[in-house]
C-alpha atoms as a PDB file:
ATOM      1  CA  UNK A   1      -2.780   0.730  18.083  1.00  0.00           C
ATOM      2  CA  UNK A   2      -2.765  -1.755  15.351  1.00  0.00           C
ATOM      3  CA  UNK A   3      -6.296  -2.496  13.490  1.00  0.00           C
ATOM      4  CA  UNK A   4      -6.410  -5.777  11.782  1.00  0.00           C
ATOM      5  CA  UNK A   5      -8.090  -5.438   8.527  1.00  0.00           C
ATOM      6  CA  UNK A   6      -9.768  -8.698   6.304  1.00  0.00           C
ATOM      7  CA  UNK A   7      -6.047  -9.918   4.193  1.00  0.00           C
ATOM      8  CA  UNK A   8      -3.916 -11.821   6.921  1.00  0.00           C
ATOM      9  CA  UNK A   9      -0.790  -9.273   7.818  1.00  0.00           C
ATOM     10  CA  UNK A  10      -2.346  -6.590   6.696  1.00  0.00           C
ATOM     11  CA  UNK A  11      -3.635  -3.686   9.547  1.00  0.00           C
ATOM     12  CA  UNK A  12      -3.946  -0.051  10.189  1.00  0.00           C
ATOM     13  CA  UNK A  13      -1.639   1.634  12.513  1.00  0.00           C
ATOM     14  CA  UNK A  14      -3.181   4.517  14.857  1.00  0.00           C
ATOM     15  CA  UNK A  15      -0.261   6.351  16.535  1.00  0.00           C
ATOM     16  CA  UNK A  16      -1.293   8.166  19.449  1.00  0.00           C
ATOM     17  CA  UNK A  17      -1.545  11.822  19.034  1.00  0.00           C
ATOM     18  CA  UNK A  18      -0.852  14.295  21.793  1.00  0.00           C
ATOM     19  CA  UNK A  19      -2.168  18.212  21.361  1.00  0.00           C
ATOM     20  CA  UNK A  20      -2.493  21.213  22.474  1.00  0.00           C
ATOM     21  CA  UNK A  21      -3.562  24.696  21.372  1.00  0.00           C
ATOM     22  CA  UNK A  22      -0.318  24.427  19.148  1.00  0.00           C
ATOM     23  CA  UNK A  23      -1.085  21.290  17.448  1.00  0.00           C
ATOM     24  CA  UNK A  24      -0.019  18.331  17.694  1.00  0.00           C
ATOM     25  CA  UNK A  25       2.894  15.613  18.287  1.00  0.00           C
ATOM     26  CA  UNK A  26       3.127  11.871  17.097  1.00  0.00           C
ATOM     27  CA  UNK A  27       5.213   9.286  16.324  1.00  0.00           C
ATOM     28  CA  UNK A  28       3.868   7.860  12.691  1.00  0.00           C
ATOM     29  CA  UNK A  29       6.743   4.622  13.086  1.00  0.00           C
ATOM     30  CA  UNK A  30       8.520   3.733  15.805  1.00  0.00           C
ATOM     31  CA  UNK A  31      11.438   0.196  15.693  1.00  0.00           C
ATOM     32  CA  UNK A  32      10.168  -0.430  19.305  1.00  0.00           C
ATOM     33  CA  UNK A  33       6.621  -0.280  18.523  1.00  0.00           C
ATOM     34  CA  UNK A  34       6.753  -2.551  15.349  1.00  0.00           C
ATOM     35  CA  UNK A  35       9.607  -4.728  15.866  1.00  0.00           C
ATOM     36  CA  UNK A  36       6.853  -5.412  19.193  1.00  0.00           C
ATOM     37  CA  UNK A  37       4.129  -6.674  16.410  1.00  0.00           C
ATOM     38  CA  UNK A  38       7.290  -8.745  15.340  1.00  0.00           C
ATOM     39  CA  UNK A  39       6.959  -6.329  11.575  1.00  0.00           C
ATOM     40  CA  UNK A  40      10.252  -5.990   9.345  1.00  0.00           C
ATOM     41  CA  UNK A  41      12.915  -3.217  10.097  1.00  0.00           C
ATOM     42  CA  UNK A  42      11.913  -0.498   7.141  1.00  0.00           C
ATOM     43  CA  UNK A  43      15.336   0.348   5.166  1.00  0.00           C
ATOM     44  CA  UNK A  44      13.711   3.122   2.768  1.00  0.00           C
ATOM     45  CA  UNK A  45      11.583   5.855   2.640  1.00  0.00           C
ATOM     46  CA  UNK A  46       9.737   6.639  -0.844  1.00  0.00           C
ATOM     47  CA  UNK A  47       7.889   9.765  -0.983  1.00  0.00           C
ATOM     48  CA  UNK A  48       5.488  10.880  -4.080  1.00  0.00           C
ATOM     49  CA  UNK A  49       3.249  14.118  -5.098  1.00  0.00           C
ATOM     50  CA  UNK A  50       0.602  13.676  -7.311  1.00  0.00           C
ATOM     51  CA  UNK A  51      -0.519  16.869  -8.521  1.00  0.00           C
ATOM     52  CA  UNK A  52      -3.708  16.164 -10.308  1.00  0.00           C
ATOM     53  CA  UNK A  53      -7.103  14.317  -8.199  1.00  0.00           C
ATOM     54  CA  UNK A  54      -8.031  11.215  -9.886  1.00  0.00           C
ATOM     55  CA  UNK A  55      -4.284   9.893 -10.533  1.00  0.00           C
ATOM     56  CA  UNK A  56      -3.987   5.903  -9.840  1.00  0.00           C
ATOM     57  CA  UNK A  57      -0.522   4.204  -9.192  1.00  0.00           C
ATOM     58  CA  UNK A  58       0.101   0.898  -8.933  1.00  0.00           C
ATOM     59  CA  UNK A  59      -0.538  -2.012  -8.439  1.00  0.00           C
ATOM     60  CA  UNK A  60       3.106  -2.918  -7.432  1.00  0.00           C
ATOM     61  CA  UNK A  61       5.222  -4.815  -5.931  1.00  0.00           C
ATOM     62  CA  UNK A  62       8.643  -6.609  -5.528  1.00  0.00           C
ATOM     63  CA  UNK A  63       9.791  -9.937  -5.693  1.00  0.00           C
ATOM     64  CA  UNK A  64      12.625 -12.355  -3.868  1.00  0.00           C
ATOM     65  CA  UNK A  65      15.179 -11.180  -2.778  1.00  0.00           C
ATOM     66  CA  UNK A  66      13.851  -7.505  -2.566  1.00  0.00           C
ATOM     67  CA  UNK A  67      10.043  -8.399  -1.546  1.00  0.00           C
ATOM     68  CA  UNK A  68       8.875  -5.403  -0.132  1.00  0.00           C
ATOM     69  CA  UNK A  69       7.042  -5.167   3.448  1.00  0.00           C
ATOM     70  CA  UNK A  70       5.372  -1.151   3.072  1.00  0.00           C
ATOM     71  CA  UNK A  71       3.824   1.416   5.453  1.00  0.00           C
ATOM     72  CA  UNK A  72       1.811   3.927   3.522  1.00  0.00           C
ATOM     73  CA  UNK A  73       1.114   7.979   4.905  1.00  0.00           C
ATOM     74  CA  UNK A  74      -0.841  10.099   3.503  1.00  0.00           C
ATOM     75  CA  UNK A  75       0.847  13.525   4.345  1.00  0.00           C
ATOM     76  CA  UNK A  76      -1.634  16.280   2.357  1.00  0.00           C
ATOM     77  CA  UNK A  77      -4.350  15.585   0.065  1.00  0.00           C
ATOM     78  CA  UNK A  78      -6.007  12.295   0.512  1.00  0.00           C
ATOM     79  CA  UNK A  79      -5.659   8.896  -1.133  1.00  0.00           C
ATOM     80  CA  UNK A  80      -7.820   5.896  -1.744  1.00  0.00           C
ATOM     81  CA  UNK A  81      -5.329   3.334  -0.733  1.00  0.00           C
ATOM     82  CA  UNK A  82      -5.757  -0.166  -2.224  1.00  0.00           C
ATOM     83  CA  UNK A  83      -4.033  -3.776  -1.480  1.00  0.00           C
ATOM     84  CA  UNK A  84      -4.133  -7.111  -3.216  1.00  0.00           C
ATOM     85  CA  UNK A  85      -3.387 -10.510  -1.704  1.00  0.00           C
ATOM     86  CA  UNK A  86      -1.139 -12.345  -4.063  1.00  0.00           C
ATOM     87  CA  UNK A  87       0.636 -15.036  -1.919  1.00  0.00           C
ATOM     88  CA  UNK A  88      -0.136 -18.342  -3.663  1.00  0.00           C
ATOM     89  CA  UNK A  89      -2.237 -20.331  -0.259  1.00  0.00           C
ATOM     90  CA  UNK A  90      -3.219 -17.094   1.037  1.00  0.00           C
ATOM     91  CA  UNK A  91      -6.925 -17.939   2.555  1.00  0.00           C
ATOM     92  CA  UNK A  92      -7.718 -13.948   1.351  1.00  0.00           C
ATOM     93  CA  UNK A  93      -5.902 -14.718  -1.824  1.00  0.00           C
ATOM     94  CA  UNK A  94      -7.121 -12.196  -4.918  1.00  0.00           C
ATOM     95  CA  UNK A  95      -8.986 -10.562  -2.763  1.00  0.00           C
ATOM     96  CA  UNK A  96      -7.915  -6.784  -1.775  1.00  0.00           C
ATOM     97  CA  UNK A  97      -9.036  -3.972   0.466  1.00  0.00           C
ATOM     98  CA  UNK A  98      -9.037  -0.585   0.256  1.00  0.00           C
ATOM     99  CA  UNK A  99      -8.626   1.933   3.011  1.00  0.00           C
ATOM    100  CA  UNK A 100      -8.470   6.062   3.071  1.00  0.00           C
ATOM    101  CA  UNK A 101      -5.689   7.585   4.192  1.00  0.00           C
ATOM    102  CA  UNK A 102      -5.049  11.166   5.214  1.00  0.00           C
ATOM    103  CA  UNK A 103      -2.880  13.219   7.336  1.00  0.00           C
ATOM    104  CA  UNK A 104      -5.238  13.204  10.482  1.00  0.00           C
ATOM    105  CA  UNK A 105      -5.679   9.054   9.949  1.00  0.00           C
ATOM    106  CA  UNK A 106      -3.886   6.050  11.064  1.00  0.00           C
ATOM    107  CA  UNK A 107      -1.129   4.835   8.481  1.00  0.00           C
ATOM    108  CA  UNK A 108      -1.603   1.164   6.501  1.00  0.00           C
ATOM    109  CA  UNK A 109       0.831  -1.609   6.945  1.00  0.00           C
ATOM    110  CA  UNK A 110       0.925  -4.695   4.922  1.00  0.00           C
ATOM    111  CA  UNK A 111       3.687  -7.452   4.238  1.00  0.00           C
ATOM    112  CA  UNK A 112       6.037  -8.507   1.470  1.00  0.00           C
ATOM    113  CA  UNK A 113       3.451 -10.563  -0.827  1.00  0.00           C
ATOM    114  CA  UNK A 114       1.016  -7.502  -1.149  1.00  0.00           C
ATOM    115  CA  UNK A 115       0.528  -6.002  -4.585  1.00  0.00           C
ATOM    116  CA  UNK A 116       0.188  -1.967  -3.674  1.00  0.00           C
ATOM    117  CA  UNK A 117      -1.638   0.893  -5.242  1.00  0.00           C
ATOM    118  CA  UNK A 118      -3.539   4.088  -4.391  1.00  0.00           C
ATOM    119  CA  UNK A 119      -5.751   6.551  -6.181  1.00  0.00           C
ATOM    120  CA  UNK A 120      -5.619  10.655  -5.088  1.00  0.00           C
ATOM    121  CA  UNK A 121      -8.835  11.712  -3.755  1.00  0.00           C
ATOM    122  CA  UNK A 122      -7.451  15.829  -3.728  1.00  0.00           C
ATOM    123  CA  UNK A 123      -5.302  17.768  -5.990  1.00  0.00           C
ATOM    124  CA  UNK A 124      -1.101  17.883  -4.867  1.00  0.00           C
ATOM    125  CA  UNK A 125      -1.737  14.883  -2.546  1.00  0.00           C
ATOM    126  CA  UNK A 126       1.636  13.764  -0.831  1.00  0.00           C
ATOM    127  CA  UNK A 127       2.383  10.328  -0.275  1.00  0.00           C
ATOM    128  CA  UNK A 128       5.369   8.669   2.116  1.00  0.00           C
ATOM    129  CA  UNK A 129       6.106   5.055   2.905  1.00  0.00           C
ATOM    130  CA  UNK A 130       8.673   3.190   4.498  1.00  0.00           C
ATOM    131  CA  UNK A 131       9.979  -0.376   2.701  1.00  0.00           C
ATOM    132  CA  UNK A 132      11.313  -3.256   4.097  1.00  0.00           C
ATOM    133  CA  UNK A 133      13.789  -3.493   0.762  1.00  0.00           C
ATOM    134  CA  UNK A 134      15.571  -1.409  -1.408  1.00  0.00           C
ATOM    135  CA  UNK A 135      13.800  -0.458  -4.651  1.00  0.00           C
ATOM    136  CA  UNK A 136      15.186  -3.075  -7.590  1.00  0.00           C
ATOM    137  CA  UNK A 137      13.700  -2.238 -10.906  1.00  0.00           C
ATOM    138  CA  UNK A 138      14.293  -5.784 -11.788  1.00  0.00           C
ATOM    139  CA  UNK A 139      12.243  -7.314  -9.456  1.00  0.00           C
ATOM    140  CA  UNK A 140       9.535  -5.469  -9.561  1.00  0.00           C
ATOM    141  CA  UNK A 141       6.115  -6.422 -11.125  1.00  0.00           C
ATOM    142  CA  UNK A 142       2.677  -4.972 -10.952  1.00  0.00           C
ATOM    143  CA  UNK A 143      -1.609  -6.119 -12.265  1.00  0.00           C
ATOM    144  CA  UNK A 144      -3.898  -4.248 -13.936  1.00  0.00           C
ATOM    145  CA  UNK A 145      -5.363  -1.657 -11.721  1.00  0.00           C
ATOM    146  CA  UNK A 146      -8.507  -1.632 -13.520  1.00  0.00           C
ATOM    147  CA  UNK A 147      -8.434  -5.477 -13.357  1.00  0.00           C
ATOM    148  CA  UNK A 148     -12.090  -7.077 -14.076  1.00  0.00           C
ATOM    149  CA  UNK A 149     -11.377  -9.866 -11.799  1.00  0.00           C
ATOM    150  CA  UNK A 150     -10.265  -7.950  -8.700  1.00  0.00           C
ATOM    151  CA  UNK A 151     -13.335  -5.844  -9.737  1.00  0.00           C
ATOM    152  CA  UNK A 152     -12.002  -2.562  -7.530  1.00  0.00           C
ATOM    153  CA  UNK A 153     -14.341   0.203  -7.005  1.00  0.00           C
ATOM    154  CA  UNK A 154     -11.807   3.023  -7.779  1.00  0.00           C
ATOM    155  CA  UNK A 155     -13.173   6.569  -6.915  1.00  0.00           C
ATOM    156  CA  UNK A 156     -12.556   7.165 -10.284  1.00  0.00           C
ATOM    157  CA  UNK A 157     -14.104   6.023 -13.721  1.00  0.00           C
ATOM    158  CA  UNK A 158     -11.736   4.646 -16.063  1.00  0.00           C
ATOM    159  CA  UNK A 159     -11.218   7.314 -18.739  1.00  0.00           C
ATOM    160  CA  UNK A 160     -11.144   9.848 -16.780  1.00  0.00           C
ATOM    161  CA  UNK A 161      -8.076   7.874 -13.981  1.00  0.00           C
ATOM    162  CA  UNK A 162      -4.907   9.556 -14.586  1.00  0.00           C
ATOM    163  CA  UNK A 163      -2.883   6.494 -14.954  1.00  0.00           C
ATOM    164  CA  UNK A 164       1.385   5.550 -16.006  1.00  0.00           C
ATOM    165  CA  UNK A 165       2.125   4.310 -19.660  1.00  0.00           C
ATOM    166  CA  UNK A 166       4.026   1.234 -17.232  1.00  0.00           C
ATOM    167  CA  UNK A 167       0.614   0.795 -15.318  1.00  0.00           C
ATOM    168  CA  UNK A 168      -1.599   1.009 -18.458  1.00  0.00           C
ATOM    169  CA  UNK A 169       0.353  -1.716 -19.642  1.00  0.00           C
ATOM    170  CA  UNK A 170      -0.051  -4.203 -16.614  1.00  0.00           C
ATOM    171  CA  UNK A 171      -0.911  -8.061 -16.591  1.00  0.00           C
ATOM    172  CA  UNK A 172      -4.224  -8.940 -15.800  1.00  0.00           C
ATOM    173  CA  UNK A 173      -4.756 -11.043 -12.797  1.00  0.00           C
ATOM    174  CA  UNK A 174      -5.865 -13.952 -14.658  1.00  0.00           C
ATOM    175  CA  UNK A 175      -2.676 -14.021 -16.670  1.00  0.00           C
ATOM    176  CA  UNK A 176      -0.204 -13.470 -13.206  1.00  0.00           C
ATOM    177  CA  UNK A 177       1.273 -16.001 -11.630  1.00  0.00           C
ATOM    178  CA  UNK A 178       2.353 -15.002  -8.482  1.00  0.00           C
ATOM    179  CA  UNK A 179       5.977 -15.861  -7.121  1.00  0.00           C
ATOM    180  CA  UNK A 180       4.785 -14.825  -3.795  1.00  0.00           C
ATOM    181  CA  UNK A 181       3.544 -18.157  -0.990  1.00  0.00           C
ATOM    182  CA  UNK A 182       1.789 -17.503   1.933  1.00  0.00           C
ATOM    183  CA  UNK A 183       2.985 -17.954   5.246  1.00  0.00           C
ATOM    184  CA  UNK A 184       1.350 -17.492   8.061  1.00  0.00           C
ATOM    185  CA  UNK A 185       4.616 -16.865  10.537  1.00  0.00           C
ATOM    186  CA  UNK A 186       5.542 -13.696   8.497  1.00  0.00           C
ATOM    187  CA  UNK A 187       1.859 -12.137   8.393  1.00  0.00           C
END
């Protein structure tokens, strides 16, 4: 079941869950599911641990030709997951959303034109997600996470976010220009 959230193309996935007194069995992605919903085939899967509560990464992305479509698990712990609308035309443009994520919830989908990030709510909290492109360190990009204008209400306070030297280092969203233009057909 696909929930569509406010920032067009983006939505929550719910896969259905079947248990017993063992546990359970799911499928978290499935190609005839989303290729239904008319999403990208995913060509990657990125995986990160971040030992310490409070740790913030992103905001990311990836430009032309290795624009990134993502689906975002939350396999232990529990995240604070965050997206930005950065397609140029976009009617959600600069706005974002944020949405928790942990093992027992649905998983977050959003398109290539999305700029990405996600702050741990528990200590050694495991993150997976699948990517439409290969990772290309020279196309990627990122904002501020601590942006004034985007004004996100991390579950963190600033000092005390356990943040990247790259992500400290960040544009602000006033001084981005996006590459990214929306179209509706790909949301």
């Amino acid at each position: 079941m696909f929930e569509v959230l406010s920032i067009p193309g983006v939505r929550v996935y719910t896969p259905k869950r079947f248990g017993d007194p063992r546990g359970y069995f799911m499928e978290p992605w499935s190609e005839r599911v989303f290729s239904a919903e008319g999403l990208p085939i995913f060509v990657q899967d990125n995986e990160g641990l971040s030992a310490p509560a409070g740790t913030v990464r992103g905001l990311h992305y990836q430009t032309d030709p290795f624009a990134q479509a993502k689906l975002i698990r939350c396999l232990s712990g529990a995240i604070l997951d965050v997206v930005v609308d950065i397609r140029r035309g976009s009617p959600a443009y600069g706005r974002h959303v944020g949405v928790e994520l942990r093992p027992d919830t649905g998983l977050l989908y959003m398109p290539a034109g999305i700029a990405h990030g996600y702050c741990t709510l528990a200590p050694d909290t495991l993150v997976q997600y699948k990517v439409s492109a290969p990772y290309s360190p020279a196309h990627e990009g990122g904002i501020a996470w601590d942006d004034p204008t985007l004004a996100i209400k991390w579950p963190v306070a600033p000092g005390a976010a356990i943040v990247s030297d790259r992500d400290r280092k960040q544009p602000r969203f006033a001084d981005f220009v996006s590459p990214f233009v929306y179209d509706p057909s790909r949301s």
